[in-house]
C-alpha atoms as a PDB file:
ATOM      1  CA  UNK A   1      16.801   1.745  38.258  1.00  0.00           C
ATOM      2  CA  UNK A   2      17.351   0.726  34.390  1.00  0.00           C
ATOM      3  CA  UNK A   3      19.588  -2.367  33.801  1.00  0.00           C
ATOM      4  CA  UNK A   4      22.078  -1.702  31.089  1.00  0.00           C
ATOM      5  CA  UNK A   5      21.919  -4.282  28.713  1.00  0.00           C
ATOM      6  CA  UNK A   6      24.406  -5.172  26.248  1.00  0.00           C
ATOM      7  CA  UNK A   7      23.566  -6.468  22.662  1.00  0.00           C
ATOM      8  CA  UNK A   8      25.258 -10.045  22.360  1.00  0.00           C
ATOM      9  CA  UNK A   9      28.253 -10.085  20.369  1.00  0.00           C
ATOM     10  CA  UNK A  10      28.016 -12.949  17.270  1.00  0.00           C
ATOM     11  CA  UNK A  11      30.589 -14.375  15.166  1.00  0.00           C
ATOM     12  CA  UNK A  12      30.021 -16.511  12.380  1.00  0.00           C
ATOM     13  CA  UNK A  13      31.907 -18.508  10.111  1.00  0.00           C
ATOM     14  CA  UNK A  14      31.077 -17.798   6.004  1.00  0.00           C
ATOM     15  CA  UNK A  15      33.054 -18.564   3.000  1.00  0.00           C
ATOM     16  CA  UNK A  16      33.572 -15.223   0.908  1.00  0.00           C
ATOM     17  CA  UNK A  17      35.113 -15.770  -2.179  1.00  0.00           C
ATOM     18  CA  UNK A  18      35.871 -18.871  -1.483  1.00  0.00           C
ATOM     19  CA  UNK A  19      37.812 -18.026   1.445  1.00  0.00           C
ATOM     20  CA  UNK A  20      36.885 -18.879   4.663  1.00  0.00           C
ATOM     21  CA  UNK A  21      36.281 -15.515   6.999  1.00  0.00           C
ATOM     22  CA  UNK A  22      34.833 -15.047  10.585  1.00  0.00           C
ATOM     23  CA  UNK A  23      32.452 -12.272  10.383  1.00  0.00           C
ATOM     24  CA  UNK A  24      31.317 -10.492  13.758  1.00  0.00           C
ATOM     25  CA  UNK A  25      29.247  -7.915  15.195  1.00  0.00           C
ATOM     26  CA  UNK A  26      25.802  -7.592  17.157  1.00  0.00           C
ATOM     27  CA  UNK A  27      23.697  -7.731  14.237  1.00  0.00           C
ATOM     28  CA  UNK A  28      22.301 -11.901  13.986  1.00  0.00           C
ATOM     29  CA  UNK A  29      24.111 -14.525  12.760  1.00  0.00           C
ATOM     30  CA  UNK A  30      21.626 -14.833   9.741  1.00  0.00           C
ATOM     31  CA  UNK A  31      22.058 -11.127   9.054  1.00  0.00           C
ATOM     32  CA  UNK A  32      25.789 -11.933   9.029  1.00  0.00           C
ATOM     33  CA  UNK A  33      25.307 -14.832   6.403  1.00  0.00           C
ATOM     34  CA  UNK A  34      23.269 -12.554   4.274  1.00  0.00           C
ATOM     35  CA  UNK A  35      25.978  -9.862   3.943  1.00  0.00           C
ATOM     36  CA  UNK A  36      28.369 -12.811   2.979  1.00  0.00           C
ATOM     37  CA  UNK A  37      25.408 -13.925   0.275  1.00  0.00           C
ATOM     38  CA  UNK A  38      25.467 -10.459  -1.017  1.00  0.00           C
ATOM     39  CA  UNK A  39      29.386 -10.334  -1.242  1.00  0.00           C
ATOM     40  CA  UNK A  40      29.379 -13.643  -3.002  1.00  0.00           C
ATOM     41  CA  UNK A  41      26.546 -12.242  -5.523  1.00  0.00           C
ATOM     42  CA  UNK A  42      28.551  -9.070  -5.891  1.00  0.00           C
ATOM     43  CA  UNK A  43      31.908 -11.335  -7.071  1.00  0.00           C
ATOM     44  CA  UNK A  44      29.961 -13.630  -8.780  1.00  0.00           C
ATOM     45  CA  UNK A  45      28.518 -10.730 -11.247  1.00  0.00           C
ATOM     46  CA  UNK A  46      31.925  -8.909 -11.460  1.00  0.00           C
ATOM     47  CA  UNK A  47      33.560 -12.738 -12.273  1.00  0.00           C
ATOM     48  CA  UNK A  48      31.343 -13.306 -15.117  1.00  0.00           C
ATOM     49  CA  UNK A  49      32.216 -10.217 -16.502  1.00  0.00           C
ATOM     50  CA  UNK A  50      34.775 -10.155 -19.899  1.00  0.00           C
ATOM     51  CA  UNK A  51      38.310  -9.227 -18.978  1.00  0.00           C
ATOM     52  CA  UNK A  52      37.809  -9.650 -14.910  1.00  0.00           C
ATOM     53  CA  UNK A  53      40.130 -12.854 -14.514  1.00  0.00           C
ATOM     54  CA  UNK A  54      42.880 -10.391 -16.067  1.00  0.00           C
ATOM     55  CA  UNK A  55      42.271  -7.851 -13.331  1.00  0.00           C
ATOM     56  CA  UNK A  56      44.827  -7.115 -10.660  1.00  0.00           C
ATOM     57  CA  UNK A  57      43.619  -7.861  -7.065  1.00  0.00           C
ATOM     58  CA  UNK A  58      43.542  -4.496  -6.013  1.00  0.00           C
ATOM     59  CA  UNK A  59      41.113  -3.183  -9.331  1.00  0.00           C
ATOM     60  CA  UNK A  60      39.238  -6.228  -8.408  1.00  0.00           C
ATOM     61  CA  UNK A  61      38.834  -4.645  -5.015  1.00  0.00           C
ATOM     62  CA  UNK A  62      37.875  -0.996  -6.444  1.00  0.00           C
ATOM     63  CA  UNK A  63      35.294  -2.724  -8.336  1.00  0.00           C
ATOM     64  CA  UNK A  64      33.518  -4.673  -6.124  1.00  0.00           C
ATOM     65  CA  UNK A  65      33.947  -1.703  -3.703  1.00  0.00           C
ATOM     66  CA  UNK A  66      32.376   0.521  -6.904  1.00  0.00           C
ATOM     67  CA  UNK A  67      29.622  -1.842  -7.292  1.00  0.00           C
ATOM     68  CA  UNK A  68      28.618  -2.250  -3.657  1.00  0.00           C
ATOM     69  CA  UNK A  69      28.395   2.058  -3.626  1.00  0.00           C
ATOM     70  CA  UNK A  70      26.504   2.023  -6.533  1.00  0.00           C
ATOM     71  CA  UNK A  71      23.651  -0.293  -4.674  1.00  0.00           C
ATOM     72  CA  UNK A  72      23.781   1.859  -1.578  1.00  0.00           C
ATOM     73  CA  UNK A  73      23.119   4.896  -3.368  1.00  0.00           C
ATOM     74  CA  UNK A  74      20.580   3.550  -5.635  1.00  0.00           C
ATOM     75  CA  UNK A  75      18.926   1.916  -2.152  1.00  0.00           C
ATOM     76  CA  UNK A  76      19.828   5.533  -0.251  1.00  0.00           C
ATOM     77  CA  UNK A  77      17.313   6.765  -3.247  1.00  0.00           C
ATOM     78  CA  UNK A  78      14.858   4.734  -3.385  1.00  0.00           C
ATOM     79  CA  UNK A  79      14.285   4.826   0.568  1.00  0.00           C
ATOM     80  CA  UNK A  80      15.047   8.500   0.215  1.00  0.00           C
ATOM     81  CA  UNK A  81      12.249   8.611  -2.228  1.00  0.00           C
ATOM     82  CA  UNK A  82       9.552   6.991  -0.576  1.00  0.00           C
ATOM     83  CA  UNK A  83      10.339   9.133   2.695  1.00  0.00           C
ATOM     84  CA  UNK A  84       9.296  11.434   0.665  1.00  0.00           C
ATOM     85  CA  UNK A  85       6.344   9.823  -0.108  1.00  0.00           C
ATOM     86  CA  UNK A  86       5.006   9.115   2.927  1.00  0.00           C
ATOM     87  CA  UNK A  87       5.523  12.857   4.100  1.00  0.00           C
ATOM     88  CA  UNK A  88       3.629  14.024   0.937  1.00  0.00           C
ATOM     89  CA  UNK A  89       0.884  11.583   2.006  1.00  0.00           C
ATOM     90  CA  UNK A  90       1.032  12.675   5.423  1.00  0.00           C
ATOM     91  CA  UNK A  91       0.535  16.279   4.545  1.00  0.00           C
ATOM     92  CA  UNK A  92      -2.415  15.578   2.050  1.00  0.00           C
ATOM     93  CA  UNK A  93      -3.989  13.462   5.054  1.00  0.00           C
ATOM     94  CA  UNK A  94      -3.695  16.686   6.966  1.00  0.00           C
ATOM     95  CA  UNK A  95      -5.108  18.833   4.120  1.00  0.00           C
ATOM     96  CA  UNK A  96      -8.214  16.564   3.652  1.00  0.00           C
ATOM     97  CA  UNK A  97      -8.538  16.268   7.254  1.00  0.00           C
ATOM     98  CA  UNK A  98      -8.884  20.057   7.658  1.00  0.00           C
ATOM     99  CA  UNK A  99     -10.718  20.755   4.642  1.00  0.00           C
ATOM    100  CA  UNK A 100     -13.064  18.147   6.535  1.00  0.00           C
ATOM    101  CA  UNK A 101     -13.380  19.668   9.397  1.00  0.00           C
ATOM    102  CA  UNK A 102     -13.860  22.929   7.688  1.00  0.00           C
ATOM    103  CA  UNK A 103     -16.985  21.234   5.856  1.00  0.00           C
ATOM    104  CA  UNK A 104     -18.647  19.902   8.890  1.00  0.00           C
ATOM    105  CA  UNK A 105     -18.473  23.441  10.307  1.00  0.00           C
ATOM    106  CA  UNK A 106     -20.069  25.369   7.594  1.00  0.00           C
ATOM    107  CA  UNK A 107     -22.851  22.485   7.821  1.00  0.00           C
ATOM    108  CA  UNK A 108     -23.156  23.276  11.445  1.00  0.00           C
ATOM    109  CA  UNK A 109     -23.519  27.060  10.233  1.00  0.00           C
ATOM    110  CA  UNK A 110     -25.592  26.258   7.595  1.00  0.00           C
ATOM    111  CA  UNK A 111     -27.735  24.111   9.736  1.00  0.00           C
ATOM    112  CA  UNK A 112     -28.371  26.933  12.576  1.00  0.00           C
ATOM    113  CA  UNK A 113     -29.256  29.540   9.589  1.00  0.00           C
ATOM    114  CA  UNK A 114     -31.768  26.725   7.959  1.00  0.00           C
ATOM    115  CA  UNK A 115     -33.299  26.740  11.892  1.00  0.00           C
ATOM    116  CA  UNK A 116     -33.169  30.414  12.073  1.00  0.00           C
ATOM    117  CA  UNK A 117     -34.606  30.645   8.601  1.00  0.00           C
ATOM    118  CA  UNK A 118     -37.612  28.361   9.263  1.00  0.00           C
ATOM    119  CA  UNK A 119     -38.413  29.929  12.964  1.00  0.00           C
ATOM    120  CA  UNK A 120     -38.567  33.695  11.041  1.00  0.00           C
ATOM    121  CA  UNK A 121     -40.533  31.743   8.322  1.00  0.00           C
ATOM    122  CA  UNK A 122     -42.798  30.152  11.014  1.00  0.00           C
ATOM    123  CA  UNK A 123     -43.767  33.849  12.804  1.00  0.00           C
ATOM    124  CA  UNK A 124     -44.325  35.444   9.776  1.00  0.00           C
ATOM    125  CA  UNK A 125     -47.380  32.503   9.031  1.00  0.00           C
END
């Protein structure tokens, strides 16, 4: 009988912002850290930008939420892409595969008419 097993559960302390917020989930703690990297990046570019300080918090929000869409999309392509890729390649594996297969028939074919060929060939001498 199968055990059901549960992913653990991990919480982890980050600073986002410069705010400090307990991130969770079953994903590992160092996956957690990286998403608060990434938000930290994210704030970081919009806070060097001209005219952010003036921002109200909620524009600031729509932003950063803008931003972060904008890489998932651009990721969602690019993996999207090469899924694409790798099913082209897949099918002209397939092709070459059968057109080589195809080849080592016709030698097989050409092979029995050479032997048929050279036994007429050798009766006729």
């Amino acid at each position: 009988m199968k055990e059901n097993v549960m992913a653990e559960k991990h919480a982890v302390k980050v600073l986002i912002d410069g705010k400090a917020v307990t991130l969770s989930g079953y994903e590992s703690e160092e996956y957690l850290q990286r998403v608060a990297f990434y938000l930290n990046n994210k704030i970081g570019e919009l806070a060097a930008s001209k005219g952010y300080g003036h921002l109200t918090q909620d524009m600031k929000s729509t932003l950063l939420s803008l931003n972060i869409a904008d890489d998932y999309f651009k990721a969602k392509e690019q993996a999207d892409s090469m899924e694409q890729d790798i099913e082209n390649r897949d099918q002209n594996a397939y092709n070459v595969k059968h057109d080589l297969i195809a080849a080592q028939m016709e030698v097989e074919r050409l092979k029995k008419e050479n032997e048929k060929l050279r036994n007429q060939l050798a009766e006729k001498t």
